[in-house]
C-alpha atoms as a PDB file:
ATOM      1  CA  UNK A   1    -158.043 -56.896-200.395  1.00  0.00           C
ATOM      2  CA  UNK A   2    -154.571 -56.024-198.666  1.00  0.00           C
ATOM      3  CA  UNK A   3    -153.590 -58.462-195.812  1.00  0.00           C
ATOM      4  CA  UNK A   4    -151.922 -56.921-193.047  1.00  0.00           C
ATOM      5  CA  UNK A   5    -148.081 -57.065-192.676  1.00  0.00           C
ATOM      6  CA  UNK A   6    -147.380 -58.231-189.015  1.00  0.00           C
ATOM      7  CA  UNK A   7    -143.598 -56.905-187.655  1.00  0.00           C
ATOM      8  CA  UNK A   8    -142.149 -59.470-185.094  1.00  0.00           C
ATOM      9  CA  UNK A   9    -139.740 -58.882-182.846  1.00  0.00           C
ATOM     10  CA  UNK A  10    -137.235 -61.920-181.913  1.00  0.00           C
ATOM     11  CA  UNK A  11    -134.970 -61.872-178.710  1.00  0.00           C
ATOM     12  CA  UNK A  12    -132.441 -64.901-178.097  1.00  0.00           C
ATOM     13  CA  UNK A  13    -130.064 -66.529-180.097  1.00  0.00           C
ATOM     14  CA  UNK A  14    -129.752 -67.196-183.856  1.00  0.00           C
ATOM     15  CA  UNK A  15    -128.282 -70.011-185.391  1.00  0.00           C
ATOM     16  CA  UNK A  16    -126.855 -71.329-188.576  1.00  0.00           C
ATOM     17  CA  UNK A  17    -125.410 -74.173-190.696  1.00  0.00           C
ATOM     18  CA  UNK A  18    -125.710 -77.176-188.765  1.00  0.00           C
ATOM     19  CA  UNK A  19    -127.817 -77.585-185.954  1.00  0.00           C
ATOM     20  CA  UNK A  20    -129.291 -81.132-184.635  1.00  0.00           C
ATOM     21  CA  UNK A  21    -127.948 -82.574-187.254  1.00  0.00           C
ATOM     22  CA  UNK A  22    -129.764 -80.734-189.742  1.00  0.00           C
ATOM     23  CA  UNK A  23    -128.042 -78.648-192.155  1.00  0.00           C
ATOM     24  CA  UNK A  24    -129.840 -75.423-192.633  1.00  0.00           C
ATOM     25  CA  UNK A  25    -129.202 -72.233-194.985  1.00  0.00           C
ATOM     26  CA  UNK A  26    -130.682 -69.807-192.557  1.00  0.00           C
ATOM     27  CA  UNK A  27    -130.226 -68.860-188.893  1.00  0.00           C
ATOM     28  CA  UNK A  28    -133.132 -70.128-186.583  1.00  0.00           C
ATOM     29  CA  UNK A  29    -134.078 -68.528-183.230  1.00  0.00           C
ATOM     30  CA  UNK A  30    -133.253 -71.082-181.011  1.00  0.00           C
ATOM     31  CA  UNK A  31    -133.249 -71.237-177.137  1.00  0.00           C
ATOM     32  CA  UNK A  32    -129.946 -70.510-175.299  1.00  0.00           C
ATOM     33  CA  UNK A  33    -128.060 -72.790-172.557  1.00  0.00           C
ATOM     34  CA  UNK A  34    -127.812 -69.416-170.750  1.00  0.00           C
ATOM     35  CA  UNK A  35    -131.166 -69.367-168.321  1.00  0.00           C
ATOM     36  CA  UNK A  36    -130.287 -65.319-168.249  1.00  0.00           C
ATOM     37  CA  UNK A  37    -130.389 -64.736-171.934  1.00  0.00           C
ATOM     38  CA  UNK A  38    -133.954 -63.207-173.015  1.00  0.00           C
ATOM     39  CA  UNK A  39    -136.171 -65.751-175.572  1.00  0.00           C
ATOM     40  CA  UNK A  40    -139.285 -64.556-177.330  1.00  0.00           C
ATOM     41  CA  UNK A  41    -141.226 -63.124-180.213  1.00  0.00           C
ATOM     42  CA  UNK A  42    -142.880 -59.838-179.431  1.00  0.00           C
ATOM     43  CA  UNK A  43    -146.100 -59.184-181.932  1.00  0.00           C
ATOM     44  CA  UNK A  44    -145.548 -55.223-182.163  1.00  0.00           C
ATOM     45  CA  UNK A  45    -142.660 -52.991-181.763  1.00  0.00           C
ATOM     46  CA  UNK A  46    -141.404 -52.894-178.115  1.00  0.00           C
ATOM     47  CA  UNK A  47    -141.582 -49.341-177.582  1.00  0.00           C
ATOM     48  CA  UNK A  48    -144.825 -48.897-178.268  1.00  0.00           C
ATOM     49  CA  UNK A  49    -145.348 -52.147-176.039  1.00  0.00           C
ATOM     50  CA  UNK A  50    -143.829 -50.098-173.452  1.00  0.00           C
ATOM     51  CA  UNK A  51    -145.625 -47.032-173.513  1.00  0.00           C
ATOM     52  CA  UNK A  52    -148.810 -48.400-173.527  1.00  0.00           C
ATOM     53  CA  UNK A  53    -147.923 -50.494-170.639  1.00  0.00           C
ATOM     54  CA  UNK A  54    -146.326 -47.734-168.814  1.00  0.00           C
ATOM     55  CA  UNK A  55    -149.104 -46.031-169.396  1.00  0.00           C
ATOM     56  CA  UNK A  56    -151.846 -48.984-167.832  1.00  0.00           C
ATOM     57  CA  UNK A  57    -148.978 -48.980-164.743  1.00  0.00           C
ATOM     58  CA  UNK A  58    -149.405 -45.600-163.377  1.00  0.00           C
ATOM     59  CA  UNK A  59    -152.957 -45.482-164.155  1.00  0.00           C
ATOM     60  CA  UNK A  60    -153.335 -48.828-161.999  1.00  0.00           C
ATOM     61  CA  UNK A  61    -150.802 -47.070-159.746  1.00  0.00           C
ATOM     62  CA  UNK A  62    -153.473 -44.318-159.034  1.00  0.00           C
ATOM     63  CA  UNK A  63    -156.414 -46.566-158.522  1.00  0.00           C
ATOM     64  CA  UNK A  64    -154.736 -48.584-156.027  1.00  0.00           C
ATOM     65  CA  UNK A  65    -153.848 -45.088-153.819  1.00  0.00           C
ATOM     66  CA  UNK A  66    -157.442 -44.261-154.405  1.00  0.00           C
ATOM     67  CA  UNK A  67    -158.388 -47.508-153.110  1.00  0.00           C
ATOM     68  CA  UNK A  68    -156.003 -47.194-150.089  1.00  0.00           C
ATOM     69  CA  UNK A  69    -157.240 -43.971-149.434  1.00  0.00           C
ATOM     70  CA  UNK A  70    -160.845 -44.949-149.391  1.00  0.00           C
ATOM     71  CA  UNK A  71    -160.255 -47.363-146.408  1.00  0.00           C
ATOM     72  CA  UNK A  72    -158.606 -45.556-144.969  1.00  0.00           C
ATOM     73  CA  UNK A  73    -161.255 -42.703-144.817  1.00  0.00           C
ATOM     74  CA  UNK A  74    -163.310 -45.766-144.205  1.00  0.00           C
ATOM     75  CA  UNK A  75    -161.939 -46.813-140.826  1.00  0.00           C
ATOM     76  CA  UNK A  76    -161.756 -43.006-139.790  1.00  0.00           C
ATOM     77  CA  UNK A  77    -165.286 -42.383-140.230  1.00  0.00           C
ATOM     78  CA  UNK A  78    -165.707 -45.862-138.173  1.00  0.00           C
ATOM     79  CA  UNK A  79    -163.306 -44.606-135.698  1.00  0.00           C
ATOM     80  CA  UNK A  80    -164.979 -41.285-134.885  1.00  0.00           C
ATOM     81  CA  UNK A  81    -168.374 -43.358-134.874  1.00  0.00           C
ATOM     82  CA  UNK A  82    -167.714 -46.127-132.235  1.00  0.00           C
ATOM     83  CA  UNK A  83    -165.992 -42.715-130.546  1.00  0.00           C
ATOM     84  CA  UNK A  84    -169.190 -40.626-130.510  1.00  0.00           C
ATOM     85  CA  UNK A  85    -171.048 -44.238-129.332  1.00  0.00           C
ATOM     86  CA  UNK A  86    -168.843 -44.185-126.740  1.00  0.00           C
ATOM     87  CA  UNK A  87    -169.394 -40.397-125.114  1.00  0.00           C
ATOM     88  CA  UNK A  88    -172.829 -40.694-125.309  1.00  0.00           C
ATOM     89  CA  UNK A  89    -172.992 -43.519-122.884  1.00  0.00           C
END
């Protein structure tokens, strides 16, 4: 049986020789001073990350104008029905 071959993706800083007192042979991600530096290990390649987020986005996106839409049809149909209440009286 094959095992599967995971790619990850690193963003920050790498190190090497000495850090913490340790002396090391290879660089290690480590985090930066900098709080505006990016840190993290994505699973999968990034651009797929980001189309199949972009994706979920505008899909979201047009629920959320459905939604809006609904109430507002909503309140319009309450609107013209307190309205026709009202002229009948």
């Amino acid at each position: 049986m094959e095992k599967k071959k995971y790619e990850l993706f690193f963003f920050g800083i790498l190190t090497s020789g000495e850090h913490q007192n340790v002396i090391q042979k290879e660089a290690l991600p480590v985090k930066s001073k900098d709080p505006f530096v990016s840190y993290g290990i994505l699973p999968a390649n990034p651009l797929s990350l980001k189309r199949r987020y972009a994706i979920k986005g505008y899909v979201m996106d047009v629920f959320a104008w459905l939604l809006l839409l609904l109430g507002i049809a909503l309140n319009i149909v309450f609107i013209f029905l307190i309205l026709s209440l009202l002229t009948v009286i």
